[in-house]
PDB file of N, CA and C in Angstrom:
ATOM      1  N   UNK A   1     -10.571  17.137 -24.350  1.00  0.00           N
ATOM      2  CA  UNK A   1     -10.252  15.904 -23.663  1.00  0.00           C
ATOM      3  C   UNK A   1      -8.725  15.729 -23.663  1.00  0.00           C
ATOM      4  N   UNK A   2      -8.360  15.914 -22.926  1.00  0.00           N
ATOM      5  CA  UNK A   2      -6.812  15.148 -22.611  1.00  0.00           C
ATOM      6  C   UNK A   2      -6.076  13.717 -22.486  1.00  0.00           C
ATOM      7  N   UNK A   3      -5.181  13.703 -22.784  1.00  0.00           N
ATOM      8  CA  UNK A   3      -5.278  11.947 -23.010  1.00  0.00           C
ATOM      9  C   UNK A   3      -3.174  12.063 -22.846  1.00  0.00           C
ATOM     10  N   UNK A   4      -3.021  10.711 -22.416  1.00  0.00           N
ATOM     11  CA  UNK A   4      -1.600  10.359 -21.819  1.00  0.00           C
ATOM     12  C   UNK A   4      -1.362   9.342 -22.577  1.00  0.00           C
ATOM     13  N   UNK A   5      -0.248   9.548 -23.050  1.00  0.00           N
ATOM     14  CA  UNK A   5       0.338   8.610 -24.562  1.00  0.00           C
ATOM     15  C   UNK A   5       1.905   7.331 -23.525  1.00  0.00           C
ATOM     16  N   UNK A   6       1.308   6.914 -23.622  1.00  0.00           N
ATOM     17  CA  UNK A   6       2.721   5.992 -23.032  1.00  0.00           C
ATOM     18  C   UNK A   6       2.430   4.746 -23.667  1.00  0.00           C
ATOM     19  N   UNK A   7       3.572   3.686 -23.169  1.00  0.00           N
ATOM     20  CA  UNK A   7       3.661   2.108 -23.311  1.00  0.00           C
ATOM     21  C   UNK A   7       2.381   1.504 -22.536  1.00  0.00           C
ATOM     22  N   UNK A   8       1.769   0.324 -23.345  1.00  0.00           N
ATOM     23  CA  UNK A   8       1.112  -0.196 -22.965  1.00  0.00           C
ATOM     24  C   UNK A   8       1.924  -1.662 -21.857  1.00  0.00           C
ATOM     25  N   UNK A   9       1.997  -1.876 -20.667  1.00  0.00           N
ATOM     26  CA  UNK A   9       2.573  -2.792 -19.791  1.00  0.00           C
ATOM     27  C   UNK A   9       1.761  -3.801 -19.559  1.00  0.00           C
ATOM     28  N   UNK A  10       0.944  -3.841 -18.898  1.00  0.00           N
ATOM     29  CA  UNK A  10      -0.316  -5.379 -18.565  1.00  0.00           C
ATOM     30  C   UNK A  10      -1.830  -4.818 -18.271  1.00  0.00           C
ATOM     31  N   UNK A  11      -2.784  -5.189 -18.525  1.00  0.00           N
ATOM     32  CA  UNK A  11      -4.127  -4.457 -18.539  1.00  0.00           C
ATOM     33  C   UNK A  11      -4.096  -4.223 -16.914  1.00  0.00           C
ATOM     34  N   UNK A  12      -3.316  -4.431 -15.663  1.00  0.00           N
ATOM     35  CA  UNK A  12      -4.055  -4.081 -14.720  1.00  0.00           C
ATOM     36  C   UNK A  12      -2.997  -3.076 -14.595  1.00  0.00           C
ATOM     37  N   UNK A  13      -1.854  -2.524 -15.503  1.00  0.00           N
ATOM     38  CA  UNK A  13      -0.672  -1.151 -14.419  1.00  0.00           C
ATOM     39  C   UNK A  13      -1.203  -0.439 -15.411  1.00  0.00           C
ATOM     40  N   UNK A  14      -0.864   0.948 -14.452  1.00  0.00           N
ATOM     41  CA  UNK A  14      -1.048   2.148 -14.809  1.00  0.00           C
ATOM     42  C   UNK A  14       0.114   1.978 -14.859  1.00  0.00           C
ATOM     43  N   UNK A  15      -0.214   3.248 -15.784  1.00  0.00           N
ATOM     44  CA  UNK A  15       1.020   4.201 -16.762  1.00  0.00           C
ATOM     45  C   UNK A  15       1.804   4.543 -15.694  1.00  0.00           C
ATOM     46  N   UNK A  16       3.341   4.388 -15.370  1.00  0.00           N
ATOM     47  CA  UNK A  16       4.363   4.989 -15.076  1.00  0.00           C
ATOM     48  C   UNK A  16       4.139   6.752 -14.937  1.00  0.00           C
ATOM     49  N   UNK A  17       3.756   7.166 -15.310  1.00  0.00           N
ATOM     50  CA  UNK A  17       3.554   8.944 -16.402  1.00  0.00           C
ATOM     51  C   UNK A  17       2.543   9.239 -14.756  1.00  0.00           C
ATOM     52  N   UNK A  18       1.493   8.729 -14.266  1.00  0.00           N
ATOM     53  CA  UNK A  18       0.395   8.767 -14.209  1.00  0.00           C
ATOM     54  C   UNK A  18       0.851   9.482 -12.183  1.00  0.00           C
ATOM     55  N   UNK A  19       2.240   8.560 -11.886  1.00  0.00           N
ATOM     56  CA  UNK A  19       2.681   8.659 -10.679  1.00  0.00           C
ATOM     57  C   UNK A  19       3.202  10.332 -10.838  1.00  0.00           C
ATOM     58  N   UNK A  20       4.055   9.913 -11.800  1.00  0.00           N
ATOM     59  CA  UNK A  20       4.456  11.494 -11.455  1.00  0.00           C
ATOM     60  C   UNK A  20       3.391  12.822 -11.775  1.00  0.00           C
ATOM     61  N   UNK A  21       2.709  12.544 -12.526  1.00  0.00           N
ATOM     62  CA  UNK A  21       1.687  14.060 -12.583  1.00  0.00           C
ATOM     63  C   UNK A  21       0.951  13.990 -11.281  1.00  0.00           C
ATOM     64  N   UNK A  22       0.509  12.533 -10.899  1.00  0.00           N
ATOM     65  CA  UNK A  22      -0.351  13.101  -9.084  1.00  0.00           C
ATOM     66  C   UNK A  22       0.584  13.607  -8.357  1.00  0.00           C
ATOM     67  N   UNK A  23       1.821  13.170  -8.176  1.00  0.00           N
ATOM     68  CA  UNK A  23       2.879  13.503  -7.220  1.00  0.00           C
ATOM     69  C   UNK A  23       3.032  15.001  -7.660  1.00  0.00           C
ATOM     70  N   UNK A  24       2.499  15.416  -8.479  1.00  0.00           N
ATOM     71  CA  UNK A  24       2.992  17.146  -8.871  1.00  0.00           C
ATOM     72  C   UNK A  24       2.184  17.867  -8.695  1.00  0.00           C
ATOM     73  N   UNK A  25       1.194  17.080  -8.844  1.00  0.00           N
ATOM     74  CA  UNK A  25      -0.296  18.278  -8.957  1.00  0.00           C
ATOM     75  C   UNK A  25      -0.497  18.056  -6.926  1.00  0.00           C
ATOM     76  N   UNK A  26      -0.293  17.433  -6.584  1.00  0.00           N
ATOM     77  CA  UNK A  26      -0.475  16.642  -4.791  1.00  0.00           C
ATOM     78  C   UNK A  26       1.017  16.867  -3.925  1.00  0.00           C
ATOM     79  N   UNK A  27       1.552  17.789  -4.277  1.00  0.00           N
ATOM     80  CA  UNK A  27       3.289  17.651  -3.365  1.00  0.00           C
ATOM     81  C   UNK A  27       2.872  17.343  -1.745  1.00  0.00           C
ATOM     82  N   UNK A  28       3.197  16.819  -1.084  1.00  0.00           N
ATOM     83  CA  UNK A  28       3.745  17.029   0.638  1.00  0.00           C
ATOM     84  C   UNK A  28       2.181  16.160   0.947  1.00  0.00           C
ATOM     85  N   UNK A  29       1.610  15.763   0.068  1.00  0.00           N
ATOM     86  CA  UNK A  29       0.480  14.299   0.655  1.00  0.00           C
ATOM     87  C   UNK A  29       0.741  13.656   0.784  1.00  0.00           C
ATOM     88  N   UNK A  30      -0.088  12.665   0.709  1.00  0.00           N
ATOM     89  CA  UNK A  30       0.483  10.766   0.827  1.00  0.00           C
ATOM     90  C   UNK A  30      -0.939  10.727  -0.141  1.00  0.00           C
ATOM     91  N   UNK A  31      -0.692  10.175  -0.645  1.00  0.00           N
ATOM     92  CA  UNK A  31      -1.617   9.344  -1.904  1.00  0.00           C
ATOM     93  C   UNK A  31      -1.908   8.272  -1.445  1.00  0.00           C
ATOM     94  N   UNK A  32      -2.874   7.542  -2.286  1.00  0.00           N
ATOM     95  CA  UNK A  32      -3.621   5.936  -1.999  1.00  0.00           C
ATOM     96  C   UNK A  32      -3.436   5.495  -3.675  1.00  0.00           C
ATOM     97  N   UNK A  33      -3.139   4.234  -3.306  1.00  0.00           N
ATOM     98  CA  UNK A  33      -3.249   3.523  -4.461  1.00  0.00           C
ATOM     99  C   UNK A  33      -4.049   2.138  -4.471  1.00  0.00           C
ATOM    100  N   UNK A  34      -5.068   2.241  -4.915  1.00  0.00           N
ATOM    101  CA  UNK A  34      -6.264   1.126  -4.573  1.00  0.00           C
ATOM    102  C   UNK A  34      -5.808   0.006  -5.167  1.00  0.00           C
ATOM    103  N   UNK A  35      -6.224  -1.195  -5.046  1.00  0.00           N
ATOM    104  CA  UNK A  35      -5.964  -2.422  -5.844  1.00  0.00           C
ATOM    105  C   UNK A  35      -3.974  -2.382  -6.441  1.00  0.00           C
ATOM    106  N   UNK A  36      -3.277  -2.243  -5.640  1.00  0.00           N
ATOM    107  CA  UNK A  36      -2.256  -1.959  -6.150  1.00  0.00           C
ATOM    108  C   UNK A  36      -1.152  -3.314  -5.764  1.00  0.00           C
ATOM    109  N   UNK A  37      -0.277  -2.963  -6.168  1.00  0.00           N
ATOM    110  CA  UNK A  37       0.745  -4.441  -6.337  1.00  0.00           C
ATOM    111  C   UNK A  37       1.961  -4.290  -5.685  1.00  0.00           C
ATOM    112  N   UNK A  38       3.180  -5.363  -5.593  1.00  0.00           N
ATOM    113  CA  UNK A  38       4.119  -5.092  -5.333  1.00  0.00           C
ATOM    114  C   UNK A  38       4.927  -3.856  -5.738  1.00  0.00           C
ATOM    115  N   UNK A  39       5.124  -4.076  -7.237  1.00  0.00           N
ATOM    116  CA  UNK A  39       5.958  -2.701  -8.401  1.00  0.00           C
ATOM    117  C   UNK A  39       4.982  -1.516  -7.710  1.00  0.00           C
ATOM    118  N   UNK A  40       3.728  -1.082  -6.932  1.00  0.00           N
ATOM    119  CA  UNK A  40       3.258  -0.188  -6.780  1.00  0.00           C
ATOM    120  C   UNK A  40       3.537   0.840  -5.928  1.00  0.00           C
ATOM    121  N   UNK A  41       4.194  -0.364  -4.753  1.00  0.00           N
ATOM    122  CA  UNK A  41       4.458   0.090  -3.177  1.00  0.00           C
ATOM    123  C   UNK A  41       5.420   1.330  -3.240  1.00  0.00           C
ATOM    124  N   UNK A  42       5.502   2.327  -3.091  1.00  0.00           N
ATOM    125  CA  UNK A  42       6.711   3.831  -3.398  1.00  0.00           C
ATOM    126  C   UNK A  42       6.354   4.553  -2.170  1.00  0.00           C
ATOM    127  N   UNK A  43       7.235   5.739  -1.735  1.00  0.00           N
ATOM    128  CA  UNK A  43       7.050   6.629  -0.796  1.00  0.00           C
ATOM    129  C   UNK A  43       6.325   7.485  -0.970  1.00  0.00           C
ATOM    130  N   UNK A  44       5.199   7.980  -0.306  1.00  0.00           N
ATOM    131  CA  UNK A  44       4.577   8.754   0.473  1.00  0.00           C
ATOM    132  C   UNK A  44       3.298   8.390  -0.286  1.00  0.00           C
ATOM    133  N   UNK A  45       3.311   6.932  -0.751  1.00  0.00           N
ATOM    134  CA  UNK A  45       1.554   6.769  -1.253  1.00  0.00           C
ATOM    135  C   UNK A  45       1.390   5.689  -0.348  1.00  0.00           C
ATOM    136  N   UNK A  46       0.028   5.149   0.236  1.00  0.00           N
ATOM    137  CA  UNK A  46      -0.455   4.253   0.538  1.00  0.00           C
ATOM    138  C   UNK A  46      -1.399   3.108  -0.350  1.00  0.00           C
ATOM    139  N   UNK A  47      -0.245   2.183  -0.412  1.00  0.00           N
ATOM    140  CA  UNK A  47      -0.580   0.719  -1.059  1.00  0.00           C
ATOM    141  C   UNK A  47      -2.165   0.136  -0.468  1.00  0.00           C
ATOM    142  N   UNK A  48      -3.105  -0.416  -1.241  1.00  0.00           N
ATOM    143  CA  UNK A  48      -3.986  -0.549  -0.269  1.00  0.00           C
ATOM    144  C   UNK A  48      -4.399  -2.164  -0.949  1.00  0.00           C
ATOM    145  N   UNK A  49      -4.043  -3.411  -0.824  1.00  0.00           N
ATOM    146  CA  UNK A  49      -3.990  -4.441  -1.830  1.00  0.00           C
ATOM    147  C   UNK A  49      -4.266  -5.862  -1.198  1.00  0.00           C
ATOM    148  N   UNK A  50      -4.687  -6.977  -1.433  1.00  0.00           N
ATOM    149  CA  UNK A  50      -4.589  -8.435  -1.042  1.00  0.00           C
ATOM    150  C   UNK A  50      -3.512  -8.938  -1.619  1.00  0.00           C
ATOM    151  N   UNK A  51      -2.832  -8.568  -2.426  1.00  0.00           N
ATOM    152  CA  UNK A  51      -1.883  -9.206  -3.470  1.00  0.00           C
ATOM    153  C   UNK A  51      -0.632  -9.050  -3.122  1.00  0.00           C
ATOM    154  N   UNK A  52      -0.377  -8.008  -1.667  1.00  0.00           N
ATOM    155  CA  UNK A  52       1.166  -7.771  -1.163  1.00  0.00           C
ATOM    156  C   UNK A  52       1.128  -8.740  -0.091  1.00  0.00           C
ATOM    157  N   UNK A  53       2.737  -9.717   0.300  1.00  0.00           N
ATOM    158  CA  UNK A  53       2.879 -10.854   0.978  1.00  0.00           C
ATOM    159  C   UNK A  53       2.405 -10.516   2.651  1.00  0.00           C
ATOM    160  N   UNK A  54       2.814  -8.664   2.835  1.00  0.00           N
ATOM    161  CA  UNK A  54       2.664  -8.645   4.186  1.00  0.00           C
ATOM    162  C   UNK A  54       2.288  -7.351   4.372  1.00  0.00           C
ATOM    163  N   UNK A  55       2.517  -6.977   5.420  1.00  0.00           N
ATOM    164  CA  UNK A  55       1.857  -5.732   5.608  1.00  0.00           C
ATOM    165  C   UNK A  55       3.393  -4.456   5.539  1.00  0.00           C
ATOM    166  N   UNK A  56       3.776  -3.845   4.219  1.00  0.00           N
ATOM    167  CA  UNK A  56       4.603  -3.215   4.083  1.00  0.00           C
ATOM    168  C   UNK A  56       4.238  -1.392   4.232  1.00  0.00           C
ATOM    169  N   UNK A  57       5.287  -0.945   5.381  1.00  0.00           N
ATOM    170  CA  UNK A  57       5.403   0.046   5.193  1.00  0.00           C
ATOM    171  C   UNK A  57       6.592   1.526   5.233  1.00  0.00           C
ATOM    172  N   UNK A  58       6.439   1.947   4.276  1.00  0.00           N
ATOM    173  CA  UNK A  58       7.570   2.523   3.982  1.00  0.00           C
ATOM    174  C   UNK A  58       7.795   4.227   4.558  1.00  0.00           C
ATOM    175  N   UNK A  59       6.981   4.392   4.493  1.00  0.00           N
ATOM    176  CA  UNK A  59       7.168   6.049   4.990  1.00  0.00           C
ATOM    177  C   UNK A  59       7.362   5.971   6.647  1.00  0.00           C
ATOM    178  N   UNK A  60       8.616   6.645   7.845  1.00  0.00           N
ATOM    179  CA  UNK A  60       8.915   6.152   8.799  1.00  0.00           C
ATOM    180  C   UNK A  60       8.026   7.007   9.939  1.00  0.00           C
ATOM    181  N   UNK A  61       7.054   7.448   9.688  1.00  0.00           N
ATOM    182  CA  UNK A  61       6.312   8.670  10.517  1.00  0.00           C
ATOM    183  C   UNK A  61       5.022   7.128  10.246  1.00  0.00           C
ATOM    184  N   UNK A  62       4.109   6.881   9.267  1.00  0.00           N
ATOM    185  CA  UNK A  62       3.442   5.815   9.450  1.00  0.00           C
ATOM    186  C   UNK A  62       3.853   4.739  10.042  1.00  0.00           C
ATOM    187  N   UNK A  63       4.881   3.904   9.787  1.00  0.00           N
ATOM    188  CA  UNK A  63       5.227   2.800  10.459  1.00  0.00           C
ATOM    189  C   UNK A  63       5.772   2.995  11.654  1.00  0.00           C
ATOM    190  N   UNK A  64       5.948   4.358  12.477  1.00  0.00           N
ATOM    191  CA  UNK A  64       5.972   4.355  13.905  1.00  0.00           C
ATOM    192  C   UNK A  64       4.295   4.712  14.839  1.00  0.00           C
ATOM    193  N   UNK A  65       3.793   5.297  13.876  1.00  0.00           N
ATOM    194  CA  UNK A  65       2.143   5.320  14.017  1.00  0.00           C
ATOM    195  C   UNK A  65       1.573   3.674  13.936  1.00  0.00           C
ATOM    196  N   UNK A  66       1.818   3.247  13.458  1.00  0.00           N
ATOM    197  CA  UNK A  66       1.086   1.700  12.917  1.00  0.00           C
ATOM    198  C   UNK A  66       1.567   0.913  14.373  1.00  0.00           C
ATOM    199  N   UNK A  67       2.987   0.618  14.427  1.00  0.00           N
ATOM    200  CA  UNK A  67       3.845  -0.141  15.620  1.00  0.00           C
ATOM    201  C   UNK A  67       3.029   0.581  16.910  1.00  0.00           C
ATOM    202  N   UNK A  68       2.989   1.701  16.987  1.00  0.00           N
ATOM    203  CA  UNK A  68       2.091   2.358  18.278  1.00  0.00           C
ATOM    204  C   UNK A  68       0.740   1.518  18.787  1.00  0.00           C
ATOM    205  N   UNK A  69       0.209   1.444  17.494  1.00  0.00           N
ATOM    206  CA  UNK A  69      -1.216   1.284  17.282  1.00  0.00           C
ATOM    207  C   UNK A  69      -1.672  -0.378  17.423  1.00  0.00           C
ATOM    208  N   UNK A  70      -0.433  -0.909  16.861  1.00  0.00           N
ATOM    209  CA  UNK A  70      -1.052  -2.250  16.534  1.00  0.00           C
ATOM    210  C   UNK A  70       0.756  -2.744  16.776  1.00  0.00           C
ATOM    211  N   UNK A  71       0.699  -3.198  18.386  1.00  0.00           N
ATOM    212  CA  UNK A  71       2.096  -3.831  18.223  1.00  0.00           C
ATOM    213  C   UNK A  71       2.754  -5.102  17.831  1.00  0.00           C
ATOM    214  N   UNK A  72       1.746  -5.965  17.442  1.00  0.00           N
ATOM    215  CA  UNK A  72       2.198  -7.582  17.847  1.00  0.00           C
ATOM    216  C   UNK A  72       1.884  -7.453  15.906  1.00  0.00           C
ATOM    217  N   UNK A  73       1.580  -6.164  15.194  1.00  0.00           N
ATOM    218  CA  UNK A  73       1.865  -6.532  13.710  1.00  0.00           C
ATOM    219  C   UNK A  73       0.398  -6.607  12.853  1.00  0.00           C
ATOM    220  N   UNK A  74      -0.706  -6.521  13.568  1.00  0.00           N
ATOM    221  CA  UNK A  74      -1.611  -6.838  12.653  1.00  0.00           C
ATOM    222  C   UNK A  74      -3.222  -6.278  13.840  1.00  0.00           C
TER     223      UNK A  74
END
C-alpha cells in the first residue's frame, strides 16, 4: 500500500503533492478536478464546481472553443 505524507490543510483540499504526481504520471492532458474550488482552478485541468463565482477559463485553446460554442457566456 502506498501512502502520501504531507500537511494536513482543511478536510475538503487535497494534498498539494497529489497535483503534481497526476500532472507526471498524465503530461500533455487536461485533467478534471471534481468538486473543486477557487485555490483549485490551474492550467491544463478542468475545474468542475458550484462554489466558483463564474464561469472561469484558463487554458486559451478551451476558452476560444467555449466563446465559439456558447457566445453570450453561458
Amino acid at each position: 500500500c502506498h501512502r502520501i505524507r504531507t500537511q494536513i490543510y482543511y478536510t475538503s483540499r487535497k494534498p498539494d503533492k497529489i497535483y503534481g504526481i497526476i500532472e507526471r504520471l498524465s503530461t500533455g492532458s487536461r485533467k478534471i478536478e471534481l468538486f473543486g474550488r477557487l485555490h483549485n482552478v490551474r492550467p491544463n485541468w478542468v475545474t468542475i464546481t458550484h462554489q466558483l463565482p463564474n464561469i472561469m477559463i484558463v487554458d486559451p485553446k478551451m476558452k476560444e472553443a467555449f466563446s465559439n460554442s456558447f457566445p453570450n457566456g453561458n
